[in-house]
N, C-alpha and C. Protein backbone atom coordinates (compact mmCIF):
# COMPACT_ATOMS: atom_id res chain seq x y z
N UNK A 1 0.83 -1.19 0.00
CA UNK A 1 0.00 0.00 0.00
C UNK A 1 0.87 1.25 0.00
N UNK A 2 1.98 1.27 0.79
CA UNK A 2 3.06 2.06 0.80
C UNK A 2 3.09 2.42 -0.57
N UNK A 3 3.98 1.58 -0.94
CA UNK A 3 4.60 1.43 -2.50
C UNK A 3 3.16 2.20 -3.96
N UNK A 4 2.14 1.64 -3.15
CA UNK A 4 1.02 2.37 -4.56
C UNK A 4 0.79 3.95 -3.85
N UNK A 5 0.56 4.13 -3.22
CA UNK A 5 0.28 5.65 -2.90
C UNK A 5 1.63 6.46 -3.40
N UNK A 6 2.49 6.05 -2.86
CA UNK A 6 3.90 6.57 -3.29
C UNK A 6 4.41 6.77 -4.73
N UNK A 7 3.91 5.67 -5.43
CA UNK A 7 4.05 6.03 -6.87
C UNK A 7 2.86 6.70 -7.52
N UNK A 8 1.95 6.62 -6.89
CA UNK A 8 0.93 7.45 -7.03
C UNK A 8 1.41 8.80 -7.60
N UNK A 9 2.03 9.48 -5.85
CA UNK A 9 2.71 10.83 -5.57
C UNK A 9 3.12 11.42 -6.69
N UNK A 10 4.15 9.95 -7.04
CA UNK A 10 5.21 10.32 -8.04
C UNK A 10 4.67 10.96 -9.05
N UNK A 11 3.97 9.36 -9.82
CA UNK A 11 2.90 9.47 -11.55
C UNK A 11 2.56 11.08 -11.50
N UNK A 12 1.84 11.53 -10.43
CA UNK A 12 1.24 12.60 -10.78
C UNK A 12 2.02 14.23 -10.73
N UNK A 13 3.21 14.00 -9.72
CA UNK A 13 3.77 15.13 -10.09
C UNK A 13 4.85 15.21 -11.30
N UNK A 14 5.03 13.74 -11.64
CA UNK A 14 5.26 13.76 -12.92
C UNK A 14 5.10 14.11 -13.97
N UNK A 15 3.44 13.40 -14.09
CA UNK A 15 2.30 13.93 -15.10
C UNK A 15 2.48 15.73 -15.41
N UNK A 16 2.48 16.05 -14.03
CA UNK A 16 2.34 17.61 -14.01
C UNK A 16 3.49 18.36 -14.48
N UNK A 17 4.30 17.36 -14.22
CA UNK A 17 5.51 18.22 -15.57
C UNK A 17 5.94 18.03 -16.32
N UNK A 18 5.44 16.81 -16.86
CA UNK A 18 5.19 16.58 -18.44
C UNK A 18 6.14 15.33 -18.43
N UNK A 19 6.78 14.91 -16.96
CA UNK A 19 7.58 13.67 -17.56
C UNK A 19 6.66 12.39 -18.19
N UNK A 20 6.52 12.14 -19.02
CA UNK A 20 5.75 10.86 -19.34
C UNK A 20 6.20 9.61 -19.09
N UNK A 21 7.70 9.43 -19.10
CA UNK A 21 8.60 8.17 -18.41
C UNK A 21 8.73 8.04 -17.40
N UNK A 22 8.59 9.21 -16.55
CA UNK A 22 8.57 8.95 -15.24
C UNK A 22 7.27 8.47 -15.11
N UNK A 23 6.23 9.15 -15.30
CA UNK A 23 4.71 8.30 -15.19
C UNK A 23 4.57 6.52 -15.33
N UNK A 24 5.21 6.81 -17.03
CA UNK A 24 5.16 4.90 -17.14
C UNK A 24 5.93 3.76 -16.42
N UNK A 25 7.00 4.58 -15.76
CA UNK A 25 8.00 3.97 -14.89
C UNK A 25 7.47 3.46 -13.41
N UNK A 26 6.72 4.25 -12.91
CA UNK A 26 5.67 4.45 -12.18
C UNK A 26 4.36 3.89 -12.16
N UNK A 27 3.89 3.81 -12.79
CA UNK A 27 2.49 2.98 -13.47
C UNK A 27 3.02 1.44 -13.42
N UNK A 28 3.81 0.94 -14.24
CA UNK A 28 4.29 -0.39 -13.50
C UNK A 28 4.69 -0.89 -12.28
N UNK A 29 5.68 -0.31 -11.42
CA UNK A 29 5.22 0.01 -9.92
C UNK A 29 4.06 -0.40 -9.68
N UNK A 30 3.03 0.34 -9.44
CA UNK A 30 1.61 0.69 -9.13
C UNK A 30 1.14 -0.61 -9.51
N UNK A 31 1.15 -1.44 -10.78
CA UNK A 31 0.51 -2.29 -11.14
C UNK A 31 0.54 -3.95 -10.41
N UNK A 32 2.14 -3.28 -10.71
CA UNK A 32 2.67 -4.65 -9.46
C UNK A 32 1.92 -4.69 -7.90
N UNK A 33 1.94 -3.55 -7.18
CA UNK A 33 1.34 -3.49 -6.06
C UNK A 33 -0.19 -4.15 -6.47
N UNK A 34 -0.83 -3.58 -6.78
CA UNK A 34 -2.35 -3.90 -6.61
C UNK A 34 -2.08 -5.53 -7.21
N UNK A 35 -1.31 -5.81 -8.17
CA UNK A 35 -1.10 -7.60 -8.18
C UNK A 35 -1.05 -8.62 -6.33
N UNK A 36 -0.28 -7.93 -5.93
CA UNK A 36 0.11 -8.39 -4.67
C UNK A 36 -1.12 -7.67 -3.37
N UNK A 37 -1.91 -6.58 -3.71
CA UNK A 37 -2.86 -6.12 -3.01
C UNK A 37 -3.93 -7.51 -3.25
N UNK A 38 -4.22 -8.23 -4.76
CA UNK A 38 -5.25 -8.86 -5.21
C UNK A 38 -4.47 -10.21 -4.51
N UNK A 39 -3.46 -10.53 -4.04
CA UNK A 39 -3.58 -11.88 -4.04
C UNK A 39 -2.98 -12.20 -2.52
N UNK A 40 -2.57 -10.99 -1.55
CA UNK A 40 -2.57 -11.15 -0.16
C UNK A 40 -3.59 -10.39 0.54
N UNK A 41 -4.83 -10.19 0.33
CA UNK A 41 -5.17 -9.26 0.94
C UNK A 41 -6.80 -10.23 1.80
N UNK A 42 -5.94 -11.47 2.71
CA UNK A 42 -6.79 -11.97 3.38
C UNK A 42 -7.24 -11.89 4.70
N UNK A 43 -7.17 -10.50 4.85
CA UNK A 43 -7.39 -9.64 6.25
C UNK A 43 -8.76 -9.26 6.00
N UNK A 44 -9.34 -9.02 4.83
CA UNK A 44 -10.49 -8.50 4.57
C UNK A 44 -12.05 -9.03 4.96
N UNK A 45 -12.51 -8.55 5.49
CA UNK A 45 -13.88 -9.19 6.24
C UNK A 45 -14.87 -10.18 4.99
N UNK A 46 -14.96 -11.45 5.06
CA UNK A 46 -15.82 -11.82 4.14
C UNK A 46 -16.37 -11.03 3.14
N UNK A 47 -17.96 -10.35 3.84
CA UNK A 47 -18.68 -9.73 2.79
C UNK A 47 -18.19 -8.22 2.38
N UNK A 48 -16.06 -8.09 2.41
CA UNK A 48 -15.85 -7.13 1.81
C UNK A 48 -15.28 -7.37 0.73
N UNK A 49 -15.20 -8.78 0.04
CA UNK A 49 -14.19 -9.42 -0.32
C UNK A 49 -14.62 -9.30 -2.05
N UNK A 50 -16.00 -9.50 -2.47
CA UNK A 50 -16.49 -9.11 -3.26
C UNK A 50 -16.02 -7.82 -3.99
N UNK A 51 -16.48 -6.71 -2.87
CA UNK A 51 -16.80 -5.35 -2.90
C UNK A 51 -14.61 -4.92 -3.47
N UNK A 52 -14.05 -5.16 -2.92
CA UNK A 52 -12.36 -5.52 -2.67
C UNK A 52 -11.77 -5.90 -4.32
N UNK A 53 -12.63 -7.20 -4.48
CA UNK A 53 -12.09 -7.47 -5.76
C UNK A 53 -12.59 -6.69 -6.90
N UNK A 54 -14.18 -5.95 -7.07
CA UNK A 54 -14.15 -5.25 -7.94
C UNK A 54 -13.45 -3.96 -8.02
N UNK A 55 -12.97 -3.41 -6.98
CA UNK A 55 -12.41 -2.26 -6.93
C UNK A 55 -11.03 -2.35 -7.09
N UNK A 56 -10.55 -3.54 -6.57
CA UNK A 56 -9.04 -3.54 -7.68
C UNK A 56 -8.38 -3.88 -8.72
N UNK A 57 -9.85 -4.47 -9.31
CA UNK A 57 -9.78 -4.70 -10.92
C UNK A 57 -10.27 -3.18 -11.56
N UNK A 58 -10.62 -2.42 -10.69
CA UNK A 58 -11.37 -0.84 -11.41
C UNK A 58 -9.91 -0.10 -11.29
N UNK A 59 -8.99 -0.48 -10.46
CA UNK A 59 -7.84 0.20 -9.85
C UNK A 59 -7.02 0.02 -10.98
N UNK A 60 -6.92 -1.87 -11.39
CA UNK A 60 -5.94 -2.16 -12.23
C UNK A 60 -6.31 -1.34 -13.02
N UNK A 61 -7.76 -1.49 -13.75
CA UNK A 61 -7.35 -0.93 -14.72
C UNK A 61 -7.69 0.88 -15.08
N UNK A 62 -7.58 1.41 -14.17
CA UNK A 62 -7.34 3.05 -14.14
C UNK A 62 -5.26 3.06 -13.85
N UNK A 63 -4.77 1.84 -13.77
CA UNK A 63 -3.36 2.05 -13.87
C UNK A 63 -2.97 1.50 -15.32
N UNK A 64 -3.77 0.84 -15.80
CA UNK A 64 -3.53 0.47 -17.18
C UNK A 64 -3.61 1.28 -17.92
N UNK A 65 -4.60 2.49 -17.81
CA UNK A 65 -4.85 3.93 -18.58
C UNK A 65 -3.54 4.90 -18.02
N UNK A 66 -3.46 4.91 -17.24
CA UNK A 66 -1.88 5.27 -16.87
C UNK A 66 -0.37 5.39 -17.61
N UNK A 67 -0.89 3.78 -17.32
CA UNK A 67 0.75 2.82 -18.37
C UNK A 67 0.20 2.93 -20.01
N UNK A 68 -0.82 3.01 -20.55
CA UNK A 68 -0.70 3.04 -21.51
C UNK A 68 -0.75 4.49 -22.65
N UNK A 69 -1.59 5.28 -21.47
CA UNK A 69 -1.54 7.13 -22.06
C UNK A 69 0.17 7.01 -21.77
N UNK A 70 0.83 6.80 -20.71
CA UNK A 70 2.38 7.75 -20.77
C UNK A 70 2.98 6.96 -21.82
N UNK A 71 3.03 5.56 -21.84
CA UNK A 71 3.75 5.25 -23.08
C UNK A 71 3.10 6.26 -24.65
N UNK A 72 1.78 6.33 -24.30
CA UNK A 72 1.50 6.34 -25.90
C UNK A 72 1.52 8.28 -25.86
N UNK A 73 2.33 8.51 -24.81
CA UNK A 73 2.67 10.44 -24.72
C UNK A 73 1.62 11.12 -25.01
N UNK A 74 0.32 10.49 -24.24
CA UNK A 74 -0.64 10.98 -24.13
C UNK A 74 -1.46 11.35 -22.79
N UNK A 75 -0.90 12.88 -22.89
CA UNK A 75 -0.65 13.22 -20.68
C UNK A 75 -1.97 13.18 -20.74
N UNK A 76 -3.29 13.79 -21.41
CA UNK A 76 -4.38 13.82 -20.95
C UNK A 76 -4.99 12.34 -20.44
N UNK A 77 -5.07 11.10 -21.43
CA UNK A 77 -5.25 10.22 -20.70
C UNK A 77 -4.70 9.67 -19.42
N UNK A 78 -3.46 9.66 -18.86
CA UNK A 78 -2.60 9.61 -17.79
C UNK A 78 -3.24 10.18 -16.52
N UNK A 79 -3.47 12.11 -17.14
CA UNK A 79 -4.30 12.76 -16.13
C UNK A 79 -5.38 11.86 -15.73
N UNK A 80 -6.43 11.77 -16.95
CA UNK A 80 -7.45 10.68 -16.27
C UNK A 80 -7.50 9.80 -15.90
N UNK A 81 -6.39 8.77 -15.53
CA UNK A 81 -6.61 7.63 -14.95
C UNK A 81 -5.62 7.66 -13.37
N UNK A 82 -5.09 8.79 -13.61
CA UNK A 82 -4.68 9.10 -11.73
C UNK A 82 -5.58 9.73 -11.39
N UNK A 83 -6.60 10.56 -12.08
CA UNK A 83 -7.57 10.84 -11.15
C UNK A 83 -8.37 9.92 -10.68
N UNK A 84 -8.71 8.90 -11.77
CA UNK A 84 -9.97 7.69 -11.46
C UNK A 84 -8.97 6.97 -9.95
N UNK A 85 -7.41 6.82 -10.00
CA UNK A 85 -6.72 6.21 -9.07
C UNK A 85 -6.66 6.70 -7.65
N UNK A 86 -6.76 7.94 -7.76
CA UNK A 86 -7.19 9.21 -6.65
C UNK A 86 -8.69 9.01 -5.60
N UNK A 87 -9.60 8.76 -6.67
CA UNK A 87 -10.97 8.28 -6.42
C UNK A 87 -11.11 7.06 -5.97
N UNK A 88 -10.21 5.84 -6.19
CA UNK A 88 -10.53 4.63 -6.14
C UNK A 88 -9.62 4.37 -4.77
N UNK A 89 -8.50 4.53 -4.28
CA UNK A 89 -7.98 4.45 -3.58
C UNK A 89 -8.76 4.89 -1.75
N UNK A 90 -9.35 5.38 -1.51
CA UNK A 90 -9.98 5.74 -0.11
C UNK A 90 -11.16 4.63 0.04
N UNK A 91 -11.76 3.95 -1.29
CA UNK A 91 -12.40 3.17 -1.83
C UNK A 91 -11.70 1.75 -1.12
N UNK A 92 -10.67 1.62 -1.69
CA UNK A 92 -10.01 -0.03 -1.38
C UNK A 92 -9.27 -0.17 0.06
N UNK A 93 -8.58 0.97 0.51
CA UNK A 93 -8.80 1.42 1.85
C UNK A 93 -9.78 1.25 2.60
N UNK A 94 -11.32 1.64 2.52
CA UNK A 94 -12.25 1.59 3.40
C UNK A 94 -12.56 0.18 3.52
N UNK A 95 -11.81 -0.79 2.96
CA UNK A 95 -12.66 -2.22 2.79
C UNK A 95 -11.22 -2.53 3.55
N UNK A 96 -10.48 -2.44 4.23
CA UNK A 96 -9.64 -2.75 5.06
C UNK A 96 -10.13 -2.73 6.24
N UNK A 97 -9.39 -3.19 7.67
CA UNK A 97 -9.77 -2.79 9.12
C UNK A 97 -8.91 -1.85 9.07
N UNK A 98 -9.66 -0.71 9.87
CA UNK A 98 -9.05 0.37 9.88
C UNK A 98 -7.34 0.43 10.76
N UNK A 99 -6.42 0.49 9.66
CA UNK A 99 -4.99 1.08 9.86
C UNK A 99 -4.41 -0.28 9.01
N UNK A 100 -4.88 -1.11 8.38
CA UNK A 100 -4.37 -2.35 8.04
C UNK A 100 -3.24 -1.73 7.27
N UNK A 101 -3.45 -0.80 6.48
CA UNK A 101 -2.65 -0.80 5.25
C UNK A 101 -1.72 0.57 5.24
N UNK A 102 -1.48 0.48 6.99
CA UNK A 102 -0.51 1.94 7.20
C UNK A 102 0.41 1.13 7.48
């Protein structure tokens, strides 16, 4: 969780200055995490587990719009999929016990 917020940080002050390699450099990062968010994350209360997996397949793929706007040097899509990542994140958090993922 560390590791995705953090490249989060990055992607986007990246984004904001136009590095696009730093974004895509970053976006893989990110992707890897939520791989390892989807396949240890058995702290999660039963009936959140559902709710958990659709939201980090919505995660993956708002990092896939990420990795694939900075490769394809297209900052506006990038912008939009750290924002959707921005949005989704307090989201996959709340389906934790609270502090799991500090």
């Amino acid at each position: 969780w560390t590791l995705m917020t953090a490249k989060l940080a990055e992607a986007d002050a990246a984004n904001s200055s136009g590095n696009l390699a730093a974004v895509h450099e970053a976006s893989e990062q990110m992707g890897a995490a939520i791989h390892t968010l989807q396949e240890k994350s058995d702290m999660v209360a039963a009936d959140a587990k559902t709710k958990l997996a659709s939201a980090l397949k919505q995660l993956d793929k708002a990092v896939d719009e990420v990795h694939h706007g900075s490769e394809e040097k297209d900052g506006e899509a990038a912008t939009a999929g750290i924002g959707k990542i921005k949005g989704l994140l307090p989201v996959v958090e709340g389906l934790y016990p609270a502090g799991a993922l500090k």
